[in-house]
C-alpha atoms as a PDB file:
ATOM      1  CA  UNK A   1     -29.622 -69.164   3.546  1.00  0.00           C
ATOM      2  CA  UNK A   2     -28.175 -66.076   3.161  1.00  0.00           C
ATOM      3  CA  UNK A   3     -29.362 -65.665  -0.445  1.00  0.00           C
ATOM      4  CA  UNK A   4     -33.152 -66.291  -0.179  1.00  0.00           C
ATOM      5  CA  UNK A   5     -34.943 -63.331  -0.610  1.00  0.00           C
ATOM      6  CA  UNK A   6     -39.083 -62.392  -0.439  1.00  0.00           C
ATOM      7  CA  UNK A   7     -40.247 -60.509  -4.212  1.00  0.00           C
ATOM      8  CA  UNK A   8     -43.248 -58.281  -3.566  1.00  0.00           C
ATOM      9  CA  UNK A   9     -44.617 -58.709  -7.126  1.00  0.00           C
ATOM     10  CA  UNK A  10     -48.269 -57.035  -7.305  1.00  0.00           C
ATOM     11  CA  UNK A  11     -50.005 -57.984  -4.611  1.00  0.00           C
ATOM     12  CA  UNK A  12     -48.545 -61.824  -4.688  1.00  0.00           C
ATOM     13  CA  UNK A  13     -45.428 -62.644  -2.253  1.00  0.00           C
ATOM     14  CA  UNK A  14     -43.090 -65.052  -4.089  1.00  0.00           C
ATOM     15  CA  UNK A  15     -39.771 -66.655  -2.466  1.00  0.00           C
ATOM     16  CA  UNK A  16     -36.764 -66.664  -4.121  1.00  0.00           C
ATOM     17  CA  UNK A  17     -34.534 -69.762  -3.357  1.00  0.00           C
ATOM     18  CA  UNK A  18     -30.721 -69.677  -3.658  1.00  0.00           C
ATOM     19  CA  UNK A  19     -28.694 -73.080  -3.290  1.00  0.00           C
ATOM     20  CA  UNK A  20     -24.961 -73.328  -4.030  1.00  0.00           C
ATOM     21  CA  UNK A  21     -24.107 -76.111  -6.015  1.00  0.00           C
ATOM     22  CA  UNK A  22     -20.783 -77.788  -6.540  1.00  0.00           C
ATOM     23  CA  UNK A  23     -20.937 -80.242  -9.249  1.00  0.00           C
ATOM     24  CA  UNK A  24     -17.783 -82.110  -9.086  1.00  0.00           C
ATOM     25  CA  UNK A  25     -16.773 -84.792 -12.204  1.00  0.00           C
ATOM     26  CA  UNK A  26     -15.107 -88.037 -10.665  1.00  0.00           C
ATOM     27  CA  UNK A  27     -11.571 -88.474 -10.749  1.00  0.00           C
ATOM     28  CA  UNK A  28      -9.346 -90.393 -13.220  1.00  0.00           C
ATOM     29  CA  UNK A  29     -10.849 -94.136 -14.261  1.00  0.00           C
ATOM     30  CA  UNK A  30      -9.712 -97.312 -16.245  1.00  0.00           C
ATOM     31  CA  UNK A  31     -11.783 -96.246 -19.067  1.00  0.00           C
ATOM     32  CA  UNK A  32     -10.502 -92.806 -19.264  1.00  0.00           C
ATOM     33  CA  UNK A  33      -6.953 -93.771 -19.960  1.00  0.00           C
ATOM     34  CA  UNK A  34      -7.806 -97.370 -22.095  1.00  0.00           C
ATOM     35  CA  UNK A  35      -8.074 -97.086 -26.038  1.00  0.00           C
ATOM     36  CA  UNK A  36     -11.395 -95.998 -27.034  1.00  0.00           C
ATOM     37  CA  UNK A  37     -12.109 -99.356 -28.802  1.00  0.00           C
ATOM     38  CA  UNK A  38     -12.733-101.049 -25.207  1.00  0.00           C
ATOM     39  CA  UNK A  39     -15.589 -99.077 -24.719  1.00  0.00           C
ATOM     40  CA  UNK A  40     -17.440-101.667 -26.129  1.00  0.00           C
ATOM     41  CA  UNK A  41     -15.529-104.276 -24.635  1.00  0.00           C
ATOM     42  CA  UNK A  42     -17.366-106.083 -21.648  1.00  0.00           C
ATOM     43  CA  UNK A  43     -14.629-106.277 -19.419  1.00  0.00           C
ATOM     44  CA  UNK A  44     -14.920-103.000 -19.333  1.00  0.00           C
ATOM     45  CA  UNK A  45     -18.198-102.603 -17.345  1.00  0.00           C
ATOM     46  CA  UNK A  46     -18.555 -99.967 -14.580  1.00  0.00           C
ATOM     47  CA  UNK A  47     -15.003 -99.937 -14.118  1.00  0.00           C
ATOM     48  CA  UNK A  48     -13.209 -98.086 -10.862  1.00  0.00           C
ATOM     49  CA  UNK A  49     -10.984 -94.977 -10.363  1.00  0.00           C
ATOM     50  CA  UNK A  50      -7.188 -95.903 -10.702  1.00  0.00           C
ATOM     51  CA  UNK A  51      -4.796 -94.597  -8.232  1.00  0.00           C
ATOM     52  CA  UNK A  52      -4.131 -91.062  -9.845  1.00  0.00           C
ATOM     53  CA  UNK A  53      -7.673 -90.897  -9.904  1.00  0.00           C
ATOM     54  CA  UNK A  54      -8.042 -91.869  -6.187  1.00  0.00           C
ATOM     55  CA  UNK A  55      -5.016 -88.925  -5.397  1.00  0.00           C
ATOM     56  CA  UNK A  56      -7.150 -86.630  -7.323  1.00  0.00           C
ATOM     57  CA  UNK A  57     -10.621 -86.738  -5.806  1.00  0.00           C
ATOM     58  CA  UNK A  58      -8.594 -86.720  -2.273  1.00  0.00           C
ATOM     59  CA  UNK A  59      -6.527 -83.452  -3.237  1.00  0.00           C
ATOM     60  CA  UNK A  60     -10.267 -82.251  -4.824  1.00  0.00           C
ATOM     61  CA  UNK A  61     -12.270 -82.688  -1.388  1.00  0.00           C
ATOM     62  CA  UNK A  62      -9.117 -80.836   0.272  1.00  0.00           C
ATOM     63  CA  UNK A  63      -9.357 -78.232  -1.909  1.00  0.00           C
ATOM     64  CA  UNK A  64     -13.502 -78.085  -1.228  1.00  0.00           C
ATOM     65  CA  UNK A  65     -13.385 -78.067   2.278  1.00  0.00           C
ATOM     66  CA  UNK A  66     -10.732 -75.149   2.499  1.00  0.00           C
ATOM     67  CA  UNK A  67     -12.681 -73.214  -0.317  1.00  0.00           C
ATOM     68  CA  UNK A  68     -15.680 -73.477   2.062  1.00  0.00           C
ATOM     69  CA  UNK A  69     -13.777 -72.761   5.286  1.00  0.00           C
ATOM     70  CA  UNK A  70     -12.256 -69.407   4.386  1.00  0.00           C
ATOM     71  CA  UNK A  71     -15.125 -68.250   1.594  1.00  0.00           C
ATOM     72  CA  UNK A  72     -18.296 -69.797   2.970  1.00  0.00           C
ATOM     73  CA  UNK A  73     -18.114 -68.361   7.055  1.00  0.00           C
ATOM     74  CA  UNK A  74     -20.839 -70.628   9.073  1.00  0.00           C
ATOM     75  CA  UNK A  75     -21.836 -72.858   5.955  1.00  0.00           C
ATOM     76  CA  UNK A  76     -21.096 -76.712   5.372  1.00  0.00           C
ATOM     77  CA  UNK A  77     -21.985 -78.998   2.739  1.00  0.00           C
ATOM     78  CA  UNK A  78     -25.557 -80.408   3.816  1.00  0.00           C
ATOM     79  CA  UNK A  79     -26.228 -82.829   0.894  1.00  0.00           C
ATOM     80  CA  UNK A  80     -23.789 -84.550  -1.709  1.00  0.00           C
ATOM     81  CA  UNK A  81     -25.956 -86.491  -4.470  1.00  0.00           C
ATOM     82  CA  UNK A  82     -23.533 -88.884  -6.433  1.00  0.00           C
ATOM     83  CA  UNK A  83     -24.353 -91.170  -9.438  1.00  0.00           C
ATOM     84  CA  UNK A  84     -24.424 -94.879  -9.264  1.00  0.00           C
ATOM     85  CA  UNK A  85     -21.290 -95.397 -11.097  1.00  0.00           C
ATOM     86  CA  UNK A  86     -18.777 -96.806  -9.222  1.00  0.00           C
ATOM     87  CA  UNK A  87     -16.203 -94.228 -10.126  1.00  0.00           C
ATOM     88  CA  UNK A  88     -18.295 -91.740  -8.436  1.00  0.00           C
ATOM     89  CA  UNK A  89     -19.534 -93.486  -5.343  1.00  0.00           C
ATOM     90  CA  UNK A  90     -15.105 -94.127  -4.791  1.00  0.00           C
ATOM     91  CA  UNK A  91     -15.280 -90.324  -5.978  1.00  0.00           C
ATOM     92  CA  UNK A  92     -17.738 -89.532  -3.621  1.00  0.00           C
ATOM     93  CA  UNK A  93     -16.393 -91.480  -0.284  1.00  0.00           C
ATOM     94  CA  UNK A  94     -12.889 -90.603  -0.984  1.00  0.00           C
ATOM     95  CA  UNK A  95     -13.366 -86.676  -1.161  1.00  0.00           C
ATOM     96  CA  UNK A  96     -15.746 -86.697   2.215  1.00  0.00           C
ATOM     97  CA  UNK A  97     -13.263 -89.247   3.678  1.00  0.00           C
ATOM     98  CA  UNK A  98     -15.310 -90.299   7.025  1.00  0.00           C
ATOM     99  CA  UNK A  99     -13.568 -89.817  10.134  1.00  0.00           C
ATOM    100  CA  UNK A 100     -12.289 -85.825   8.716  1.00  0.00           C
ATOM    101  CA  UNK A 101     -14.941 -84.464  10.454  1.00  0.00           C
ATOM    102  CA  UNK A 102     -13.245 -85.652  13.956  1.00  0.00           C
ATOM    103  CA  UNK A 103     -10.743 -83.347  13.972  1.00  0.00           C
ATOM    104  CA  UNK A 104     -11.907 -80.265  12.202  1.00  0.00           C
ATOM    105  CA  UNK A 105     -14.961 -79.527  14.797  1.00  0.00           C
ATOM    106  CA  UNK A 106     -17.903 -79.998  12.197  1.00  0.00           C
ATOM    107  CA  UNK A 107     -21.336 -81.053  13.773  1.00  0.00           C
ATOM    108  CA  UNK A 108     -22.551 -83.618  11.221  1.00  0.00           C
ATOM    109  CA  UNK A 109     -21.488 -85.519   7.879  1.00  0.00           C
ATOM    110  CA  UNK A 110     -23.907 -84.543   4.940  1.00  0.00           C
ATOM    111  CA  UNK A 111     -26.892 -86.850   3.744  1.00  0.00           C
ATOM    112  CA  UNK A 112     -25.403 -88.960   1.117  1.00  0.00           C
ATOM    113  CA  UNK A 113     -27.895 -89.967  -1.804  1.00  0.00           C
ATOM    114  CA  UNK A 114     -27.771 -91.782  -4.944  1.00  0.00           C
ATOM    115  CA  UNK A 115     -29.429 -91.262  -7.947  1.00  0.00           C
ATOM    116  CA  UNK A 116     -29.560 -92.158 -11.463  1.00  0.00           C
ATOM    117  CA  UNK A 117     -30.401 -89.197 -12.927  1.00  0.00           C
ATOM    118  CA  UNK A 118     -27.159 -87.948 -12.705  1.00  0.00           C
ATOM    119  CA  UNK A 119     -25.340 -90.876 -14.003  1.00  0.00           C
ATOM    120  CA  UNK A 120     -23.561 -90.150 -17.618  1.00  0.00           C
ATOM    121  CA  UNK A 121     -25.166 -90.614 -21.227  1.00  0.00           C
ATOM    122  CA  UNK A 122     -26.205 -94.091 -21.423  1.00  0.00           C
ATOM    123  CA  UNK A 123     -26.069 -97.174 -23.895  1.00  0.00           C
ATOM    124  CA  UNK A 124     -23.419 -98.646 -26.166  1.00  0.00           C
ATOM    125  CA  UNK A 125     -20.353 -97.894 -24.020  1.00  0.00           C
ATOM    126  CA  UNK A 126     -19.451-100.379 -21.077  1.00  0.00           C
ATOM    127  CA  UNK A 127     -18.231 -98.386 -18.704  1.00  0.00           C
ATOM    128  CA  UNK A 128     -21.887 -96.274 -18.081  1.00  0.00           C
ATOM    129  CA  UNK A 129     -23.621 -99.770 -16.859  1.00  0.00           C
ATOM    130  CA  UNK A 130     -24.485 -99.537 -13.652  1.00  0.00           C
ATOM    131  CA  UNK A 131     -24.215-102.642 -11.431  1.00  0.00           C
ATOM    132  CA  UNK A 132     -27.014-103.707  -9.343  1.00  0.00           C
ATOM    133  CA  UNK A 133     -28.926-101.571  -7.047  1.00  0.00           C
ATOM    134  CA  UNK A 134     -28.951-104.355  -4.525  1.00  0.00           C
ATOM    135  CA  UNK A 135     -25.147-105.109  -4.877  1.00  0.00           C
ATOM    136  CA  UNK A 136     -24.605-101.367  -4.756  1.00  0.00           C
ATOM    137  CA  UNK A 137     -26.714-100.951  -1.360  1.00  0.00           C
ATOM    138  CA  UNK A 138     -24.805-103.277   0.463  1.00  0.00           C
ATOM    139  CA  UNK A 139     -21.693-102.278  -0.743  1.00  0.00           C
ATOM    140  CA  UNK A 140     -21.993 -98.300   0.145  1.00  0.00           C
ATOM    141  CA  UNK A 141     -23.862 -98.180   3.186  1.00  0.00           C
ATOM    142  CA  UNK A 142     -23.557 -94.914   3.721  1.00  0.00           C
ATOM    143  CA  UNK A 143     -25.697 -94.111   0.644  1.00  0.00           C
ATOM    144  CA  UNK A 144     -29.531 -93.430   0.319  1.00  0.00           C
ATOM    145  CA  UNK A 145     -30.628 -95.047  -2.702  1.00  0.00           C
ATOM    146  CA  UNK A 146     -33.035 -93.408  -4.845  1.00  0.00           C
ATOM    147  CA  UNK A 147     -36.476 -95.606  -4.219  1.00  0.00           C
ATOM    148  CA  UNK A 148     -37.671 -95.148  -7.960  1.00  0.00           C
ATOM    149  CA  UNK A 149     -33.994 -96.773  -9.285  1.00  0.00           C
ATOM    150  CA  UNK A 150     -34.881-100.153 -10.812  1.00  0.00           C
ATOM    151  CA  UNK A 151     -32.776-103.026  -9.082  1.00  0.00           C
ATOM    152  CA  UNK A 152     -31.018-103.742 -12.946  1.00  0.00           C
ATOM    153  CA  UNK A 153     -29.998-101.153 -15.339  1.00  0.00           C
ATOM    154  CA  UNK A 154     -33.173-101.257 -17.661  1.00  0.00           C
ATOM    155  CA  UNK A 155     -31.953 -98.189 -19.402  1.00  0.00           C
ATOM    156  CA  UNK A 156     -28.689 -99.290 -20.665  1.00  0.00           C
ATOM    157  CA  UNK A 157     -29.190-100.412 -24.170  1.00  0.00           C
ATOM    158  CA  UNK A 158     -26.085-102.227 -26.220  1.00  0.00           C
ATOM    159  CA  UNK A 159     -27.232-100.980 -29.371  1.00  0.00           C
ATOM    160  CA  UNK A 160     -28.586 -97.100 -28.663  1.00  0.00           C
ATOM    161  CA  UNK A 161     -27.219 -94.448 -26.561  1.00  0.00           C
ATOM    162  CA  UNK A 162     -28.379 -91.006 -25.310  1.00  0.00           C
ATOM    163  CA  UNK A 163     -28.198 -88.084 -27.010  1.00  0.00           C
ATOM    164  CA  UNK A 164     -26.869 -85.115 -25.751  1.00  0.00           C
ATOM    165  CA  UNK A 165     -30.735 -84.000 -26.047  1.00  0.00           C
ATOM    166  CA  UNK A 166     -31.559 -86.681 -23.478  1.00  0.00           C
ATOM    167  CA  UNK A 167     -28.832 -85.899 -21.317  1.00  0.00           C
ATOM    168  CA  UNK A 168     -29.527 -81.918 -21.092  1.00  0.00           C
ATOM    169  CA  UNK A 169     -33.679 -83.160 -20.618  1.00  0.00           C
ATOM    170  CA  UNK A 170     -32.502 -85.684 -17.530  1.00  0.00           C
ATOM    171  CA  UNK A 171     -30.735 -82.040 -15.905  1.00  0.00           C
ATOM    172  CA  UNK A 172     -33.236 -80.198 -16.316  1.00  0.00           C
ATOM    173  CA  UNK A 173     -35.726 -82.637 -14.652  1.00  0.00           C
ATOM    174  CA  UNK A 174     -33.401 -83.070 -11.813  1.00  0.00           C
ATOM    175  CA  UNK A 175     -33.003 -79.365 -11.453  1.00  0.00           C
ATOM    176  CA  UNK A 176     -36.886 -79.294 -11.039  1.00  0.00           C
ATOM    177  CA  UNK A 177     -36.754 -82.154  -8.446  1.00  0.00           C
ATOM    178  CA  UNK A 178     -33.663 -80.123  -6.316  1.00  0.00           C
ATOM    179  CA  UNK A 179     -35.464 -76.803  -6.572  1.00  0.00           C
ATOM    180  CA  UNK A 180     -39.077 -78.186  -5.407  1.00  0.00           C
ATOM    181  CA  UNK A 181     -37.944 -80.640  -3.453  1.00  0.00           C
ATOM    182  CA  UNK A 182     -34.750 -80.122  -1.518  1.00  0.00           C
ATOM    183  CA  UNK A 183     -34.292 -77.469   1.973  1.00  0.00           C
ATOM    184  CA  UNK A 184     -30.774 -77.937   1.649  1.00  0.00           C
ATOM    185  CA  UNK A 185     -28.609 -74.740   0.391  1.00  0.00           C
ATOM    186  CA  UNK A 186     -25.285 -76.387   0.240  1.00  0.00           C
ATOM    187  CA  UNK A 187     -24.681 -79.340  -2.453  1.00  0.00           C
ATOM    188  CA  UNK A 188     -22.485 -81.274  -4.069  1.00  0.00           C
ATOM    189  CA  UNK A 189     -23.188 -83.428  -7.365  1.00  0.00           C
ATOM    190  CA  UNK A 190     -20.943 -86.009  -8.159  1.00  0.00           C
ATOM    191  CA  UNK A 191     -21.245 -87.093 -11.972  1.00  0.00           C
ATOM    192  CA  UNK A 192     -19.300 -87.261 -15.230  1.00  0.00           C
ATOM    193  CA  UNK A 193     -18.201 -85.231 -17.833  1.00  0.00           C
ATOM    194  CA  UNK A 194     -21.262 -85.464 -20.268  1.00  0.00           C
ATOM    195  CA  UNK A 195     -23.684 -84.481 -17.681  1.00  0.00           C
ATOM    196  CA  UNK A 196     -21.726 -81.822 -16.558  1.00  0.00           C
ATOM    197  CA  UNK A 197     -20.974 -80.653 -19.926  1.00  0.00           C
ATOM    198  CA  UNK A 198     -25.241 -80.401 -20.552  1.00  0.00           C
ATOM    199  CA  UNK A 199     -25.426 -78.802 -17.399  1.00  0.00           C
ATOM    200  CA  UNK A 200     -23.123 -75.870 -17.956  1.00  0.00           C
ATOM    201  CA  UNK A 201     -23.954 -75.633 -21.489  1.00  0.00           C
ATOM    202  CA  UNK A 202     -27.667 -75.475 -20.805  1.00  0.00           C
ATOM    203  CA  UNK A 203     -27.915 -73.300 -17.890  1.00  0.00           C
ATOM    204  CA  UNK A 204     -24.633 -71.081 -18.172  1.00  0.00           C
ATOM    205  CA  UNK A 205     -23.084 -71.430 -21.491  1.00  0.00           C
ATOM    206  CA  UNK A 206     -20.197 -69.052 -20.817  1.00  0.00           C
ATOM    207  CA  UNK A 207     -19.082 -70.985 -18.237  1.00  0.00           C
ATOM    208  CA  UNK A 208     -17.178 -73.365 -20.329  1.00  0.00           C
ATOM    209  CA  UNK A 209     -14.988 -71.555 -22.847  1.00  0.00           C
ATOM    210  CA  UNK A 210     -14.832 -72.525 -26.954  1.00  0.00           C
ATOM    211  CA  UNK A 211     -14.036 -76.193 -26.562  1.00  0.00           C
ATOM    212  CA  UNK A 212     -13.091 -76.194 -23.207  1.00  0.00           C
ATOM    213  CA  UNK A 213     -13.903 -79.998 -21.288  1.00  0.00           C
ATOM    214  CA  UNK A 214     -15.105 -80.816 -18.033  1.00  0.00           C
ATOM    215  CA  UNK A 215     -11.452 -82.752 -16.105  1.00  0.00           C
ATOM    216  CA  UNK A 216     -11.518 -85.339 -14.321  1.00  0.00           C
ATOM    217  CA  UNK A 217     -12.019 -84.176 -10.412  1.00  0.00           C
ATOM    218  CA  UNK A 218     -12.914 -80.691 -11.628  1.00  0.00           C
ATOM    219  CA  UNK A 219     -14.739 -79.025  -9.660  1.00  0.00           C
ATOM    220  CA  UNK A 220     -17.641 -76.218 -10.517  1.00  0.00           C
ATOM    221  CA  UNK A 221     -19.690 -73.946  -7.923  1.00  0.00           C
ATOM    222  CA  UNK A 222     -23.054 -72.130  -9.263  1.00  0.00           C
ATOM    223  CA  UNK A 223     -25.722 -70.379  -7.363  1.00  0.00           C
ATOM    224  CA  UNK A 224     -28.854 -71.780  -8.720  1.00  0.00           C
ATOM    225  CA  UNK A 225     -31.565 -70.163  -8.133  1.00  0.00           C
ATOM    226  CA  UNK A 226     -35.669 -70.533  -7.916  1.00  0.00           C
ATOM    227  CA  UNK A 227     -38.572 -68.643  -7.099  1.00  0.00           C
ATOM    228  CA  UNK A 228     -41.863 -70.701  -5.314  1.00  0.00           C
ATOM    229  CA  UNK A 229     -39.807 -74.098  -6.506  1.00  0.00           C
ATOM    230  CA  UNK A 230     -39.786 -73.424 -10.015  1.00  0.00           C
ATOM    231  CA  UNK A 231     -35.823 -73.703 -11.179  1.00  0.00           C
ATOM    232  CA  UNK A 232     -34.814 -70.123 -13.131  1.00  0.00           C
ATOM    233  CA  UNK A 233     -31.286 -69.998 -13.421  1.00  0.00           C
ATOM    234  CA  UNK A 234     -27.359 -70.142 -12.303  1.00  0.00           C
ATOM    235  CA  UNK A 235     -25.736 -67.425 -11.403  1.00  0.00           C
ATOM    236  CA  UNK A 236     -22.288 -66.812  -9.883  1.00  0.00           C
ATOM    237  CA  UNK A 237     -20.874 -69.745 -12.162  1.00  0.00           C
ATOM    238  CA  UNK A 238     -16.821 -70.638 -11.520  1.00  0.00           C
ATOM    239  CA  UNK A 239     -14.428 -73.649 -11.447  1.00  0.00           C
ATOM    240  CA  UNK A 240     -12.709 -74.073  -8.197  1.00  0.00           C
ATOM    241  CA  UNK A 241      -9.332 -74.144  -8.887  1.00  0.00           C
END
């Protein structure tokens, strides 16, 4: 990447490691324009985008792909890492439509992977179930599943939900795993607005102004950046408009 850089730093050589991250929220759901009293309601249980939210996440990937084409010369999005919610696998497929590539000369579709750690705050509220991990497999093919996500959603309690504590301590462990893990410079994250929220707020609180909210489809690039695999900071922090 064009950002990783060797530190002479007395006598030890350490590598600095600099990804760019979009973290995109998923576009417009059932839940997000039902009363807020469903949330409990059971019929409301991992519920999909609606149409406007389906226009949205299209018009979003557009407006990713052209970002990248005139600002990021000779880079392409390597990895996109979407939570199991079905509003952001739809998110996900919808916004790297397959088939695009065709016709605008690009070598190879990213990796596409799953995980659970970037789902949204857990517990209480329908709509952040996740369905089954073996339903889910056979229904996105074109994901890999995380190998550690438990076939049922063990962590979704009815009666307790996460913090905003938890939420901000699941980032920060999945920053580790990305930074010590991952060769990839070019990512997309496909989560919610919670998660998102955490993220900015923990690692570059001016990024979202007195009260401002993560949108549906919104999309926000950082430069995170490491040294020897240890996670340090984002830098470079904007919303794609």
């Amino acid at each position: 990447s064009s950002c990783t850089a060797s530190i002479a730093n007395l006598n030890t050589v350490s590598t600095e490691k600099c990804q760019t991250i979009v973290f995109m929220r998923h576009g417009i759901a059932q839940h997000n324009i039902a009363r807020t009293d469903v949330m409990r309601d059971p019929e409301m249980f991992d519920p999909p985008l609606v149409m406007k939210g389906k226009n949205q996440v299209l018009e979003a990937g557009e407006r990713l792909r052209i970002w990248y084409h005139t600002t990021q010369a000779g880079e392409q999005i390597e990895l996109v890492i979407s939570s199991p919610l079905t509003r952001c696998l739809q998110t996900t497929a919808l916004a790297f439509l397959p088939g695009e590539r065709y016709f605008q000369g690009l070598p190879e579709p990213p990796n596409f992977a799953c995980m659970d750690i970037v789902r949204e705050a857990f517990g209480q509220s329908y709509p952040d179930r996740r369905r089954r991990k073996d339903l889910l497999e056979s229904t996105w093919p074109m994901f890999q599943f995380d190998p550690s996500m438990p076939n049922n959603d063990e962590s979704w309690k009815l009666e307790e939900r996460e913090t905003i504590q938890d939420v901000t301590s699941r980032v920060n462990r999945f920053l580790q795993w990305l930074c010590q893990t991952r060769w990839e410079t070019n990512i997309v994250v496909v989560s919610h607005g919670v998660w998102i929220e955490c993220c900015l707020h923990a690692c570059s609180p001016q990024a979202l102004a007195s009260g401002d909210r993560v949108k549906n489809a919104d999309l926000f690039v950082v430069e995170c950046i490491s040294i020897n695999g240890q996670f340090q900071r984002f830098q470079n922090v904007r919303r794609l408009e």
